[in-house]
PDB file of N, CA and C in Angstrom:
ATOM      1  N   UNK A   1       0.846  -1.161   0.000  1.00  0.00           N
ATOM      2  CA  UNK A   1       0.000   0.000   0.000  1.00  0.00           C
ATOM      3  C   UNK A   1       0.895   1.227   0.000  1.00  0.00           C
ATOM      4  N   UNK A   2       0.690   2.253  -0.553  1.00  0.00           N
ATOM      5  CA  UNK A   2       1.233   3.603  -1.084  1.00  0.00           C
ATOM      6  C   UNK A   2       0.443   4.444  -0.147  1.00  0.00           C
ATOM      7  N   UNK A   3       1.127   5.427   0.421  1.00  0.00           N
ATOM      8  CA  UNK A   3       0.921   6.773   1.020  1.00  0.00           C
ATOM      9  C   UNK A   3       1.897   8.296   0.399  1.00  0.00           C
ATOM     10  N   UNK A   4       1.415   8.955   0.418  1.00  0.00           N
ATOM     11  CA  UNK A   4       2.326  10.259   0.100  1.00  0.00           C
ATOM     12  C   UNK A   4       2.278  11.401   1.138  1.00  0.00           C
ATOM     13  N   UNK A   5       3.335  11.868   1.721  1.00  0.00           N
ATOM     14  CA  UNK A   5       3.525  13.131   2.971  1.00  0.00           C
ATOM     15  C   UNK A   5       3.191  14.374   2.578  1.00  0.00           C
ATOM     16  N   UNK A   6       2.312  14.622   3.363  1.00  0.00           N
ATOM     17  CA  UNK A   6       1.780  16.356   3.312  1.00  0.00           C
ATOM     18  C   UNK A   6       2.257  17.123   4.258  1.00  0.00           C
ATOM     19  N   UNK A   7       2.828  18.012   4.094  1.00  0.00           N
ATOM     20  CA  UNK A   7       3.539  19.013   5.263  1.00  0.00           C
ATOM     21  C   UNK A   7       2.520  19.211   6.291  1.00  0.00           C
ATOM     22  N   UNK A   8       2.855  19.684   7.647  1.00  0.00           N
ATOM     23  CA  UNK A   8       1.812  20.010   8.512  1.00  0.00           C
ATOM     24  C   UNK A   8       2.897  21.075   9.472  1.00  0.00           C
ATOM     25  N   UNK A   9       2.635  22.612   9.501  1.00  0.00           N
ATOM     26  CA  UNK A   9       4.072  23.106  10.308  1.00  0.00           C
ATOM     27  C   UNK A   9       4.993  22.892   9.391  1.00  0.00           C
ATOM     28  N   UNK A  10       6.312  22.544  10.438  1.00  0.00           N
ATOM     29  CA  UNK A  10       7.760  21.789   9.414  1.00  0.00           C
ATOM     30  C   UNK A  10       7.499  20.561   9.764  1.00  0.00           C
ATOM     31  N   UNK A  11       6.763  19.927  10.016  1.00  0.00           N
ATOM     32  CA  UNK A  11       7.156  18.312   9.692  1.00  0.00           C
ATOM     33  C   UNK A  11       6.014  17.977   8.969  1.00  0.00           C
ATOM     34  N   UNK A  12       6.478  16.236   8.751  1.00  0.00           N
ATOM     35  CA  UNK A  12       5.952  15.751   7.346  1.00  0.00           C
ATOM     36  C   UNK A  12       5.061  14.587   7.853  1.00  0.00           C
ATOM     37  N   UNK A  13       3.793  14.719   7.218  1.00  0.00           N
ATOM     38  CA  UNK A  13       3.027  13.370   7.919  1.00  0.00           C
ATOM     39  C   UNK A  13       2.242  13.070   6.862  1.00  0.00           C
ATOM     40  N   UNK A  14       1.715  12.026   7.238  1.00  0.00           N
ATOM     41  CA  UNK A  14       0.874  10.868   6.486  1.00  0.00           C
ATOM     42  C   UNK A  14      -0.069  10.509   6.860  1.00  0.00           C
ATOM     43  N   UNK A  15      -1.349   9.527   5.956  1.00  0.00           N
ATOM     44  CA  UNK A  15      -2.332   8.787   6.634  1.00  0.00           C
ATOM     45  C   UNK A  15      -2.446   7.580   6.838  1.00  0.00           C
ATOM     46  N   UNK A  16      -2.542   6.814   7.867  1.00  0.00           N
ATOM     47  CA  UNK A  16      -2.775   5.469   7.881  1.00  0.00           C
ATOM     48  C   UNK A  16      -4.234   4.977   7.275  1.00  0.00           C
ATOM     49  N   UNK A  17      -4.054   4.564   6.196  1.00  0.00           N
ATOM     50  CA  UNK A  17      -5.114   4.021   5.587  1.00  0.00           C
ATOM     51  C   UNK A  17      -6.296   3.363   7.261  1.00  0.00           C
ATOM     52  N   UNK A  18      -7.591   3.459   6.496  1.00  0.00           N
ATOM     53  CA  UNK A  18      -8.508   3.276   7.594  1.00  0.00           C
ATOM     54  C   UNK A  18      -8.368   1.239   8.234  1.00  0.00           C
ATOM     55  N   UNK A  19      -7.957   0.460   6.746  1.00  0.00           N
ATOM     56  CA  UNK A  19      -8.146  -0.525   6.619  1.00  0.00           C
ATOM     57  C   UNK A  19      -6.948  -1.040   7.603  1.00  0.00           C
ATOM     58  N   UNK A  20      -5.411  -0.557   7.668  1.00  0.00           N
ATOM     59  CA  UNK A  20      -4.886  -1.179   8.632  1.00  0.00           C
ATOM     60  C   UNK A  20      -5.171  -0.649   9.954  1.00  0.00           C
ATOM     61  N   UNK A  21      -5.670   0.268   9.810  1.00  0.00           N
ATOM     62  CA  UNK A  21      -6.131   1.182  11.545  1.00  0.00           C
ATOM     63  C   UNK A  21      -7.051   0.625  12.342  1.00  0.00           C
ATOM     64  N   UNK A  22      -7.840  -0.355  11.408  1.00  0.00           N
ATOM     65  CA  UNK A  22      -8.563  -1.064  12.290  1.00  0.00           C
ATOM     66  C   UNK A  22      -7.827  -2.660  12.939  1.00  0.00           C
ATOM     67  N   UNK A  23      -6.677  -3.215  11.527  1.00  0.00           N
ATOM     68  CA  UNK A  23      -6.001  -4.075  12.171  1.00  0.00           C
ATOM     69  C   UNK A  23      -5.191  -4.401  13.447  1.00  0.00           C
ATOM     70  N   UNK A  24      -5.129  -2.955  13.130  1.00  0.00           N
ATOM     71  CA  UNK A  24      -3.784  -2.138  14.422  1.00  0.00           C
ATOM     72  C   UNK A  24      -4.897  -2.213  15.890  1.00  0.00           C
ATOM     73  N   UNK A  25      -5.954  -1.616  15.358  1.00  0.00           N
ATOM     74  CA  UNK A  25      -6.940  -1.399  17.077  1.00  0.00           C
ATOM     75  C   UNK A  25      -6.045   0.609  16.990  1.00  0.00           C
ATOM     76  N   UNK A  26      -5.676   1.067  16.637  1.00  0.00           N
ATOM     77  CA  UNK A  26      -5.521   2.159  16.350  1.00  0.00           C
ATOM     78  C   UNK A  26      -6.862   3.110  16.519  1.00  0.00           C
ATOM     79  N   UNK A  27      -6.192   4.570  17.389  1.00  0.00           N
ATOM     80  CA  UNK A  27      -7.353   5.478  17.848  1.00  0.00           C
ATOM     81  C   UNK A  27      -6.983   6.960  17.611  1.00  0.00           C
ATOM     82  N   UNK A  28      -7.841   7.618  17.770  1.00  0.00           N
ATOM     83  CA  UNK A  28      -7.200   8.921  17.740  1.00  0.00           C
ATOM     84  C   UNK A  28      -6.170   9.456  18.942  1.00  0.00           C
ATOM     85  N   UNK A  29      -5.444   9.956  18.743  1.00  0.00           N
ATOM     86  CA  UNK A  29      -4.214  10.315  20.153  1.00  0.00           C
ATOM     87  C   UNK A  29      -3.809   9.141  20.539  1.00  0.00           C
ATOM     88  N   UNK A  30      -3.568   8.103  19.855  1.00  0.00           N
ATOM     89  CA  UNK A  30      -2.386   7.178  20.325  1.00  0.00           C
ATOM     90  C   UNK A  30      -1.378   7.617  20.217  1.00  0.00           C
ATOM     91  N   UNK A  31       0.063   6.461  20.996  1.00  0.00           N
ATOM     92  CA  UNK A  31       1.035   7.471  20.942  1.00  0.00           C
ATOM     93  C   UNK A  31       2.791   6.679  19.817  1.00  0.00           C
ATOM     94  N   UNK A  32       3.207   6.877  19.599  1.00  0.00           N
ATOM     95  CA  UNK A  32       4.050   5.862  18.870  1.00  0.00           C
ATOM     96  C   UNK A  32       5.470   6.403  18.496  1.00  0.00           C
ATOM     97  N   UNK A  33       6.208   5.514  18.533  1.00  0.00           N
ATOM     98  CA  UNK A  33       7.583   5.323  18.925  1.00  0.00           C
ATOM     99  C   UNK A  33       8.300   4.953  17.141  1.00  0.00           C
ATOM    100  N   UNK A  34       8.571   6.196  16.637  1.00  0.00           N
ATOM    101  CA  UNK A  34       9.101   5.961  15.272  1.00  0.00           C
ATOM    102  C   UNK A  34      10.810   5.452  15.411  1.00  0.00           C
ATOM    103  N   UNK A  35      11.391   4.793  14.504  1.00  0.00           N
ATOM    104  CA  UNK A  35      13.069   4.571  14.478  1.00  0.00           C
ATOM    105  C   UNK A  35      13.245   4.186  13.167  1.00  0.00           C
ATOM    106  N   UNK A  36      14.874   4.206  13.035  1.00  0.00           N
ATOM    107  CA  UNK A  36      15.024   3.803  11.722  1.00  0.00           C
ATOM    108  C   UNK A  36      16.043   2.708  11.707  1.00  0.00           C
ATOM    109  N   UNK A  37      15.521   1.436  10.846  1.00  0.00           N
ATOM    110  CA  UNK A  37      16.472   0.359  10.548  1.00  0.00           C
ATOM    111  C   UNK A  37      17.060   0.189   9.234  1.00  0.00           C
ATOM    112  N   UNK A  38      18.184   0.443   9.053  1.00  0.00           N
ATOM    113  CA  UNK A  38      18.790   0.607   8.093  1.00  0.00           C
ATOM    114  C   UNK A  38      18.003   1.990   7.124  1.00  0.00           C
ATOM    115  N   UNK A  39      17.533   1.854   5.891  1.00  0.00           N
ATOM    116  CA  UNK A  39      17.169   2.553   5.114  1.00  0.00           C
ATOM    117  C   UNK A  39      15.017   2.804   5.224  1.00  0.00           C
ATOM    118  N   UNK A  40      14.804   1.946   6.743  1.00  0.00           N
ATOM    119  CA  UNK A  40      13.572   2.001   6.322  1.00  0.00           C
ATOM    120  C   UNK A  40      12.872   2.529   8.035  1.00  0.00           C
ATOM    121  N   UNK A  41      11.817   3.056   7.994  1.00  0.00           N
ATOM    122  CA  UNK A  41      11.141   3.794   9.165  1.00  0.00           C
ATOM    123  C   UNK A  41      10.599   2.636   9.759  1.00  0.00           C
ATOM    124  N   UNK A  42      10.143   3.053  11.031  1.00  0.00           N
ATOM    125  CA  UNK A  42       9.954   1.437  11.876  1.00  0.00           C
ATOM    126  C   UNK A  42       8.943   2.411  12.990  1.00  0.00           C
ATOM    127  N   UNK A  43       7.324   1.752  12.938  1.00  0.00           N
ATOM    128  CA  UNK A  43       6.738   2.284  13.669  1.00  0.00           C
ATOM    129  C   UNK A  43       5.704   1.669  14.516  1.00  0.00           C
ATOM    130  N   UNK A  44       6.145   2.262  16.044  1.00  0.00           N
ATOM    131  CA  UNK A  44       5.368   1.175  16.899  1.00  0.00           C
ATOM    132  C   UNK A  44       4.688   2.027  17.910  1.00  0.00           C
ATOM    133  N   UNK A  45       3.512   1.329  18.013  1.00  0.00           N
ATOM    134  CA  UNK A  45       2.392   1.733  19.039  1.00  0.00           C
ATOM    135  C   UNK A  45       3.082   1.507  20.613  1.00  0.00           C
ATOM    136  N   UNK A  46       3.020   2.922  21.706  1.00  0.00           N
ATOM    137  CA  UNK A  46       3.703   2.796  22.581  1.00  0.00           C
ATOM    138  C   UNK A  46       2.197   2.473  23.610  1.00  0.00           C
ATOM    139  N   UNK A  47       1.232   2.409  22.734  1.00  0.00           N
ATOM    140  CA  UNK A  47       0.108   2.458  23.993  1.00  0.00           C
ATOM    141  C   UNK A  47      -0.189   0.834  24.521  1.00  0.00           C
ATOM    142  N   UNK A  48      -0.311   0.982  25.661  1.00  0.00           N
ATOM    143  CA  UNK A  48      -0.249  -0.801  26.615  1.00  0.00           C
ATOM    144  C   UNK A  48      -1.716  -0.854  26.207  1.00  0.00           C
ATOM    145  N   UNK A  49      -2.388  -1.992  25.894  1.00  0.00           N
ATOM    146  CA  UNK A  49      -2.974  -2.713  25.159  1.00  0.00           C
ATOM    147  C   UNK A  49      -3.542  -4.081  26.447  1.00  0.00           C
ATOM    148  N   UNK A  50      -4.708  -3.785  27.159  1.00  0.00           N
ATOM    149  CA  UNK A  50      -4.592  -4.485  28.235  1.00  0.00           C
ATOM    150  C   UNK A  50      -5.664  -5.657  28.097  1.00  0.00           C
ATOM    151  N   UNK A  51      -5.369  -7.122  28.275  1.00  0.00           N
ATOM    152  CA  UNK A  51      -6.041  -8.234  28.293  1.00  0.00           C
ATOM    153  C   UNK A  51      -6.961  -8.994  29.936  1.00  0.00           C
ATOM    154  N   UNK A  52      -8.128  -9.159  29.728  1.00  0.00           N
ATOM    155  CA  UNK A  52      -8.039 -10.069  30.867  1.00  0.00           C
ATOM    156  C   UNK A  52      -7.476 -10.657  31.533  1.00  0.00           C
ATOM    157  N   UNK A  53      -6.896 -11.703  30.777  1.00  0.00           N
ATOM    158  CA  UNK A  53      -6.092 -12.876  31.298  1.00  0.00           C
ATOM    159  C   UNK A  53      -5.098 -11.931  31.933  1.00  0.00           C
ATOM    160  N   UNK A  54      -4.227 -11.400  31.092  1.00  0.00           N
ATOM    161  CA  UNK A  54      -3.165 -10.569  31.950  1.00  0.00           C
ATOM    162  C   UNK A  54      -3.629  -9.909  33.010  1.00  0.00           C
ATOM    163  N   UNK A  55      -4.352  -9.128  33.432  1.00  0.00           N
ATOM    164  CA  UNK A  55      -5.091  -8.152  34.395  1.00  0.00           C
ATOM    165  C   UNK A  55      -5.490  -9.476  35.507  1.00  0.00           C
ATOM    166  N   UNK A  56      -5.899 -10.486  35.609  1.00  0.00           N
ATOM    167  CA  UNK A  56      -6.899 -11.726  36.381  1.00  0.00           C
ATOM    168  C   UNK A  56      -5.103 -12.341  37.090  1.00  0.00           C
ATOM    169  N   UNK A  57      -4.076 -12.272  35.782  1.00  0.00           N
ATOM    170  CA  UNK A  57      -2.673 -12.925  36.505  1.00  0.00           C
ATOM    171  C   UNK A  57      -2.248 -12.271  37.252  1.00  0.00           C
ATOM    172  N   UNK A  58      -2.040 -10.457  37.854  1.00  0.00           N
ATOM    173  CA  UNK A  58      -1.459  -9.912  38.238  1.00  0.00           C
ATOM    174  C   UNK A  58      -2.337  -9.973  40.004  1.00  0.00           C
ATOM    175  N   UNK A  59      -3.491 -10.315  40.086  1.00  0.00           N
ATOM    176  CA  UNK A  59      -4.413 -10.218  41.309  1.00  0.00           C
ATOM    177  C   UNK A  59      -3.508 -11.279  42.216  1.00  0.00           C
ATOM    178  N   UNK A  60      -2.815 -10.516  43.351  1.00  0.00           N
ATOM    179  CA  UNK A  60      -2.586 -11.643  44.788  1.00  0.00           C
ATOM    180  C   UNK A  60      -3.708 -11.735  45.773  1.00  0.00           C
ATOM    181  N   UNK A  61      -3.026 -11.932  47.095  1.00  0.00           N
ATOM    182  CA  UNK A  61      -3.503 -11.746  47.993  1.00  0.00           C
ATOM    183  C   UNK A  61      -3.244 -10.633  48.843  1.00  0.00           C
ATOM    184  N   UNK A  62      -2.184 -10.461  48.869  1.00  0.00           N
ATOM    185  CA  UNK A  62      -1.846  -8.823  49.222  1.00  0.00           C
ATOM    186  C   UNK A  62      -2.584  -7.851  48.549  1.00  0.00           C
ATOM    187  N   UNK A  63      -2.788  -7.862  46.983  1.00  0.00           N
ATOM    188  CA  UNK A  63      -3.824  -7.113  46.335  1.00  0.00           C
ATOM    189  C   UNK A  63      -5.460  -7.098  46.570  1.00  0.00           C
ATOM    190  N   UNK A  64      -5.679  -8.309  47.270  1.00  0.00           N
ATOM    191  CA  UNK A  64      -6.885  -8.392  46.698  1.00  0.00           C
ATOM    192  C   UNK A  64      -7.728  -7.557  47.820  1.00  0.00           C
ATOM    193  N   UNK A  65      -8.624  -7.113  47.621  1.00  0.00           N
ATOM    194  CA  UNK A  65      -9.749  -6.358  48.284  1.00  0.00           C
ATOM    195  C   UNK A  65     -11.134  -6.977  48.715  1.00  0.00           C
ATOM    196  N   UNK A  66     -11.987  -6.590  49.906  1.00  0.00           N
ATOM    197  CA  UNK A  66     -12.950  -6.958  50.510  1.00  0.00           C
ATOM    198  C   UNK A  66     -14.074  -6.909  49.262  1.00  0.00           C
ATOM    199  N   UNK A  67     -15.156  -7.290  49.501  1.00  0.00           N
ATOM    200  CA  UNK A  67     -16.038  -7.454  48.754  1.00  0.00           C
ATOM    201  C   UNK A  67     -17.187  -6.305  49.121  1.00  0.00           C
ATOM    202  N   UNK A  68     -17.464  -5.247  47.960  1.00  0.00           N
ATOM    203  CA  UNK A  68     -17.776  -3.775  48.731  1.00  0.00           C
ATOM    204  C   UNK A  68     -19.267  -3.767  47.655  1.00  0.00           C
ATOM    205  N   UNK A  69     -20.063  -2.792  48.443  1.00  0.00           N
ATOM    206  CA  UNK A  69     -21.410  -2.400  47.751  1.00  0.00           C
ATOM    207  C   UNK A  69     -22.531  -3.734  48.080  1.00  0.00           C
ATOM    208  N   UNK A  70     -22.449  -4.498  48.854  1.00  0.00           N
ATOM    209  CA  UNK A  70     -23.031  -5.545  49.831  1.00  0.00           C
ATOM    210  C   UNK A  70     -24.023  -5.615  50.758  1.00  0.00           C
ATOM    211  N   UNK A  71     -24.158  -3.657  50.977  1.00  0.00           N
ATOM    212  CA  UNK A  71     -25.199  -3.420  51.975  1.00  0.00           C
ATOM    213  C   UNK A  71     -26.580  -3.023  51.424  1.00  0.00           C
ATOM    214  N   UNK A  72     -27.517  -3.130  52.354  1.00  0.00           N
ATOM    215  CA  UNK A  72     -29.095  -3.302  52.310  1.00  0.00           C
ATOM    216  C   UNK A  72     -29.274  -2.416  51.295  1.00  0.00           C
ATOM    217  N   UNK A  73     -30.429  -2.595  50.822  1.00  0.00           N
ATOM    218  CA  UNK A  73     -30.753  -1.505  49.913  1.00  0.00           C
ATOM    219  C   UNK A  73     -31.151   0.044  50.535  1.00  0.00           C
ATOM    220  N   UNK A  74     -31.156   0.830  50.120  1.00  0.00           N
ATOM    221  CA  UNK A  74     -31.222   2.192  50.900  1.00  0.00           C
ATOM    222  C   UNK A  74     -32.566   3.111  50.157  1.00  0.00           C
ATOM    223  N   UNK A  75     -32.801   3.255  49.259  1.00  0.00           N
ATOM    224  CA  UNK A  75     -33.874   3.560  48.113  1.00  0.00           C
ATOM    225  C   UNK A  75     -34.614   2.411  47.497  1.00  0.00           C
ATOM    226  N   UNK A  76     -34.745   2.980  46.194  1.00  0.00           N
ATOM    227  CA  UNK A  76     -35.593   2.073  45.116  1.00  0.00           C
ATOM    228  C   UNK A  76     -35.000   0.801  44.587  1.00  0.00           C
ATOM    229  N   UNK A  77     -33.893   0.509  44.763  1.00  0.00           N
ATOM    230  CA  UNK A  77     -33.266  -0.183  44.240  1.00  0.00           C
ATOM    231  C   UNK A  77     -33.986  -1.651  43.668  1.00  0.00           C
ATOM    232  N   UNK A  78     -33.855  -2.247  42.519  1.00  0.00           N
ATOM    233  CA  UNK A  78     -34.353  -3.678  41.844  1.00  0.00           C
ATOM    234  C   UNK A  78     -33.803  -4.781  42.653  1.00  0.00           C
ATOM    235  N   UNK A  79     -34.045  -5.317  43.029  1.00  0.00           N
ATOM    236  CA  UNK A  79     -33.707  -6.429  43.712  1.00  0.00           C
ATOM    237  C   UNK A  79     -33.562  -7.716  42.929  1.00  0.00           C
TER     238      UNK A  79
END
């Protein structure tokens, strides 16, 4: 896929086609970490990208917390 740079200010930017932006999970104000390898640009998403599983592995027992919002109903509440 082909892109071409349009000035913006002094620097030079581009569009990420919509079609890999959705591959990516790409948003507006993400943030990303450009470099260069050898003769070619190298660009990576610096934003953490967070999973269940990962988030469910990090829970101890030192972490873990009481079980809260337990008390009687106070209003209308659905039961």
């Amino acid at each position: 896929m082909k892109a071409k740079t349009v000035k913006i200010g002094n620097n030079l930017a581009f569009m990420i086609p919509q079609s890999i932006a959705a591959k990516c999970r790409l948003e507006e104000n993400d943030s990303f970490d450009f470099s260069l390898r050898k003769d070619e640009i190298v660009i990576r998403s610096i934003n953490k990208r967070y999973n269940l599983s990962d988030l469910l592995a990090g829970i101890t027992q030192e972490n873990l917390h009481e079980e809260v919002g337990r008390d009687e109903p106070v209003g209308k509440e659905i039961l």
